[in-house]
C-alpha atoms as a PDB file:
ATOM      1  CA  UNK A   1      22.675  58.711 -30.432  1.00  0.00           C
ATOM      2  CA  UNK A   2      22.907  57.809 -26.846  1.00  0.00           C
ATOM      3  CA  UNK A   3      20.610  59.161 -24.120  1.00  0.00           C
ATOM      4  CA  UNK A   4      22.275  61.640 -22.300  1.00  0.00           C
ATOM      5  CA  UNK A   5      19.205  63.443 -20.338  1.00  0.00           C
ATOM      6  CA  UNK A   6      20.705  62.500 -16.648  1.00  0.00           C
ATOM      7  CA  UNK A   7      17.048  61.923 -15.326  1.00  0.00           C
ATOM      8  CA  UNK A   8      16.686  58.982 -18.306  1.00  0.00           C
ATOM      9  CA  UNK A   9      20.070  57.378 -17.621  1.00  0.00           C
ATOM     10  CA  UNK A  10      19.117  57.225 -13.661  1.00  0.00           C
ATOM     11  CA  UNK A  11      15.483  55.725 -14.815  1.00  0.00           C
ATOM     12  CA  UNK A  12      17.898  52.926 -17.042  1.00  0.00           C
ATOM     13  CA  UNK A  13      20.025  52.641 -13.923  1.00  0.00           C
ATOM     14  CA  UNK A  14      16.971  52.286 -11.612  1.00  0.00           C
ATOM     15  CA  UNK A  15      15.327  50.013 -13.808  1.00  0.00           C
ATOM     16  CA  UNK A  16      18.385  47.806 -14.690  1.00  0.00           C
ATOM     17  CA  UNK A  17      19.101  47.279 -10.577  1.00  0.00           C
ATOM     18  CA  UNK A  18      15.804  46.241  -9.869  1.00  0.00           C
ATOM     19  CA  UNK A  19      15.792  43.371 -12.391  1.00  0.00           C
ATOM     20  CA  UNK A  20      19.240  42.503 -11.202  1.00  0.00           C
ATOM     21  CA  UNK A  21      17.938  42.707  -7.558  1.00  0.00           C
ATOM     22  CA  UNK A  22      15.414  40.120  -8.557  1.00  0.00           C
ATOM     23  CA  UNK A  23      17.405  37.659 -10.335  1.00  0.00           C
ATOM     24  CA  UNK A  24      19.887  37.758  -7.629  1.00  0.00           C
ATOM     25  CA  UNK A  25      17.408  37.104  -5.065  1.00  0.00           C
ATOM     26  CA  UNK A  26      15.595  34.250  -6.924  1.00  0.00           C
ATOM     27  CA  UNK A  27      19.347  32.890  -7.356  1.00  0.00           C
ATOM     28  CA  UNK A  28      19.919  32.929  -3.365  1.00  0.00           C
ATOM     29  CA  UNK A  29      16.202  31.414  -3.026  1.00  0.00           C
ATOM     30  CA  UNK A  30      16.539  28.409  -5.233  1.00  0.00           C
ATOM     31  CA  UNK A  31      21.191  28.078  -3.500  1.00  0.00           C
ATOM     32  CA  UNK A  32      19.436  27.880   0.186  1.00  0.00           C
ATOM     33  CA  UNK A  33      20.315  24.984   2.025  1.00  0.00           C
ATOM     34  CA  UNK A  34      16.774  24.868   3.138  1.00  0.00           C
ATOM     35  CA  UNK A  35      15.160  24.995  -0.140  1.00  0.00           C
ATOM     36  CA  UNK A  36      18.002  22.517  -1.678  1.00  0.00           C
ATOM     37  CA  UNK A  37      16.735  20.152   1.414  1.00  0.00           C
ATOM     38  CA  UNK A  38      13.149  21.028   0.663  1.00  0.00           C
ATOM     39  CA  UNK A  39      13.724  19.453  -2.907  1.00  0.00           C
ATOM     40  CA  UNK A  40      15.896  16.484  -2.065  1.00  0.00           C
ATOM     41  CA  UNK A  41      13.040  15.527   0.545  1.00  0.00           C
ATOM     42  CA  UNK A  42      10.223  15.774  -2.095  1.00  0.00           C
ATOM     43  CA  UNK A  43      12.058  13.748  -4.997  1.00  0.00           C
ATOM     44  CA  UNK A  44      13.177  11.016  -2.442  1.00  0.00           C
ATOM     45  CA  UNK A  45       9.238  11.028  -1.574  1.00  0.00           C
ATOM     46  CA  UNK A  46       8.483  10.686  -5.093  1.00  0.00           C
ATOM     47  CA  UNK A  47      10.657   8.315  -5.237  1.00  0.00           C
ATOM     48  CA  UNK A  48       9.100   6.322  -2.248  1.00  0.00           C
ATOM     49  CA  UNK A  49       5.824   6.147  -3.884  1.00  0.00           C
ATOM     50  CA  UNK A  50       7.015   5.162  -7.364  1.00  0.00           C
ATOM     51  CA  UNK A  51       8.520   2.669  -5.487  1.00  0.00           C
ATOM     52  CA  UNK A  52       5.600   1.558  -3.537  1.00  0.00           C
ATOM     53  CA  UNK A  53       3.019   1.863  -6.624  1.00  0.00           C
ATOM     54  CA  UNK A  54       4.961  -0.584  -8.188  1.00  0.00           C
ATOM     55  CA  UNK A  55       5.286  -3.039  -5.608  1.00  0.00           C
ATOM     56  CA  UNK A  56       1.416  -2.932  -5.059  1.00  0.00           C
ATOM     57  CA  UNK A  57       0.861  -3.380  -9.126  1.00  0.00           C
ATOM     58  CA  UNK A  58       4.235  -6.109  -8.862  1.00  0.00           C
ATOM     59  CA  UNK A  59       2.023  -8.250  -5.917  1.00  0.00           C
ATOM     60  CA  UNK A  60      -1.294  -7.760  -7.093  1.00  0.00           C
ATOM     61  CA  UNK A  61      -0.744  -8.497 -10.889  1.00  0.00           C
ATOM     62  CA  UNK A  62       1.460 -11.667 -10.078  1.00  0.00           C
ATOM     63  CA  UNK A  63       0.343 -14.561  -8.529  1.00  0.00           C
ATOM     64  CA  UNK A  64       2.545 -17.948  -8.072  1.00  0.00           C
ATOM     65  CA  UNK A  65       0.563 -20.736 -10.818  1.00  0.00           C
ATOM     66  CA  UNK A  66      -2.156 -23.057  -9.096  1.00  0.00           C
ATOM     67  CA  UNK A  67      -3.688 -20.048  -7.032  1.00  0.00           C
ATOM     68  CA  UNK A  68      -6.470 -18.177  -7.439  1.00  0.00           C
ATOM     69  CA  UNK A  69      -7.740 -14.851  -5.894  1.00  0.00           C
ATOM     70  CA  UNK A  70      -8.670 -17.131  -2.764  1.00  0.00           C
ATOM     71  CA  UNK A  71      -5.743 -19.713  -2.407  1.00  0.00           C
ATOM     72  CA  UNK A  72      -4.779 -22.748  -3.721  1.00  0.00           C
ATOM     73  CA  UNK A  73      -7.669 -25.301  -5.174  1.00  0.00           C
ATOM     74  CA  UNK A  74      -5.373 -28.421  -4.288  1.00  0.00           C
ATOM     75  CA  UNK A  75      -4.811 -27.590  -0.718  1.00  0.00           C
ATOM     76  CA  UNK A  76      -7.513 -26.538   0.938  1.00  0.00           C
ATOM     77  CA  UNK A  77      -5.470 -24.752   4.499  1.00  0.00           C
ATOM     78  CA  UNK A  78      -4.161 -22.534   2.118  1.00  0.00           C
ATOM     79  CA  UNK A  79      -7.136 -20.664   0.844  1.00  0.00           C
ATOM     80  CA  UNK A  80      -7.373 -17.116   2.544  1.00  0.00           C
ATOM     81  CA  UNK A  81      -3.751 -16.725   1.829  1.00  0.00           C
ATOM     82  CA  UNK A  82      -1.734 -16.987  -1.278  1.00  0.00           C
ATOM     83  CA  UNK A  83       2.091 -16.827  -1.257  1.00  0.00           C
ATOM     84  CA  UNK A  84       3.245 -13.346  -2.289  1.00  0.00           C
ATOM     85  CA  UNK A  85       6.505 -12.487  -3.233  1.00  0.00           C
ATOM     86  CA  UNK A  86       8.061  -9.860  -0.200  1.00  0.00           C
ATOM     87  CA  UNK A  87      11.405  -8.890  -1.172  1.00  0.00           C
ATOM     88  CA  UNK A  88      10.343  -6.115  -3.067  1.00  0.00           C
ATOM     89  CA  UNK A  89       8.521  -4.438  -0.395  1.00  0.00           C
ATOM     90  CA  UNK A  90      11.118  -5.026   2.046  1.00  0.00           C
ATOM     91  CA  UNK A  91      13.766  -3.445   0.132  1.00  0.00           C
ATOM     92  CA  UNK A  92      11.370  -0.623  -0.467  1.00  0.00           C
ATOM     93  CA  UNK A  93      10.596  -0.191   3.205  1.00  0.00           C
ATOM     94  CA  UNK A  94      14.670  -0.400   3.952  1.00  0.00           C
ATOM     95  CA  UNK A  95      14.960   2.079   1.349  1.00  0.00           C
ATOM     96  CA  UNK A  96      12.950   4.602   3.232  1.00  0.00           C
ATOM     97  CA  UNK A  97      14.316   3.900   6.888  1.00  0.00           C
ATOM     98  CA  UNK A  98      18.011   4.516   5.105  1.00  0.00           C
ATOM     99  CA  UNK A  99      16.855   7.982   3.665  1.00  0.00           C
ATOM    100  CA  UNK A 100      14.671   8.733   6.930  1.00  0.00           C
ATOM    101  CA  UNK A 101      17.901   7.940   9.017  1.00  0.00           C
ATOM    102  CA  UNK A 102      20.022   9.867   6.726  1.00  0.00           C
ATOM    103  CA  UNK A 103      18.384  13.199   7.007  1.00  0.00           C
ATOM    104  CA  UNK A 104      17.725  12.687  10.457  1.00  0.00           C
ATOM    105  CA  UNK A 105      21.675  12.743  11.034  1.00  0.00           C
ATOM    106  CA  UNK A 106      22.244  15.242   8.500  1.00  0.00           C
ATOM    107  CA  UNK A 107      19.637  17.704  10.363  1.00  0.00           C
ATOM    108  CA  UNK A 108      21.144  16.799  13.960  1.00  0.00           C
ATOM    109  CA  UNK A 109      24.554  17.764  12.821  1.00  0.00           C
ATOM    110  CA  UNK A 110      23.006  21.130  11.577  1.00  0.00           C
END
């Protein structure tokens, strides 16, 4: 049968609005515009240096045929520096000036 000792049922009721307390409050913490900012910021960052690990393994595993860790062998005013391929890193670093200007708006309008 059912409880019916008042002082258990307010113990159950007790009990039952603390857990409920809880969940609601770790519902409002992980809703908060702040926190839903906080998270945005740290995947686009995650994102960033995905982005920029793979450039640096893109331009130092490939190098354009004929050169060598120093430079060309046939021309010899080209030694110190090898041509490297830019456009990733350029459309990583225009990547991150987009986002960076983006939440800079979207915090000014705030």
């Amino acid at each position: 049968m059912a409880d019916t000792d008042p002082e258990a049922l307010e113990k159950e009721i007790e009990r039952t609005r603390a857990e409920l307390a809880v969940t609601v409050d770790a519902i409002v913490d992980r809703v908060s515009p702040k926190r839903v900012a906080e998270r945005g910021v740290a995947r686009v960052k995650a994102n960033a240096e995905h982005l920029v690990t793979a450039a640096r393994d893109m331009i130092g595993a490939s190098s354009p045929a004929g050169y060598s860790q120093y430079g060309s062998d046939e021309e010899g005013w080209q030694d110190d520096y090898p041509a490297r391929n830019l456009a990733p890193i350029l459309i990583g670093v225009g990547a991150i000036v987009v986002v960076g200007a983006a939440i800079a708006l979207w915090r000014r309008r705030r």
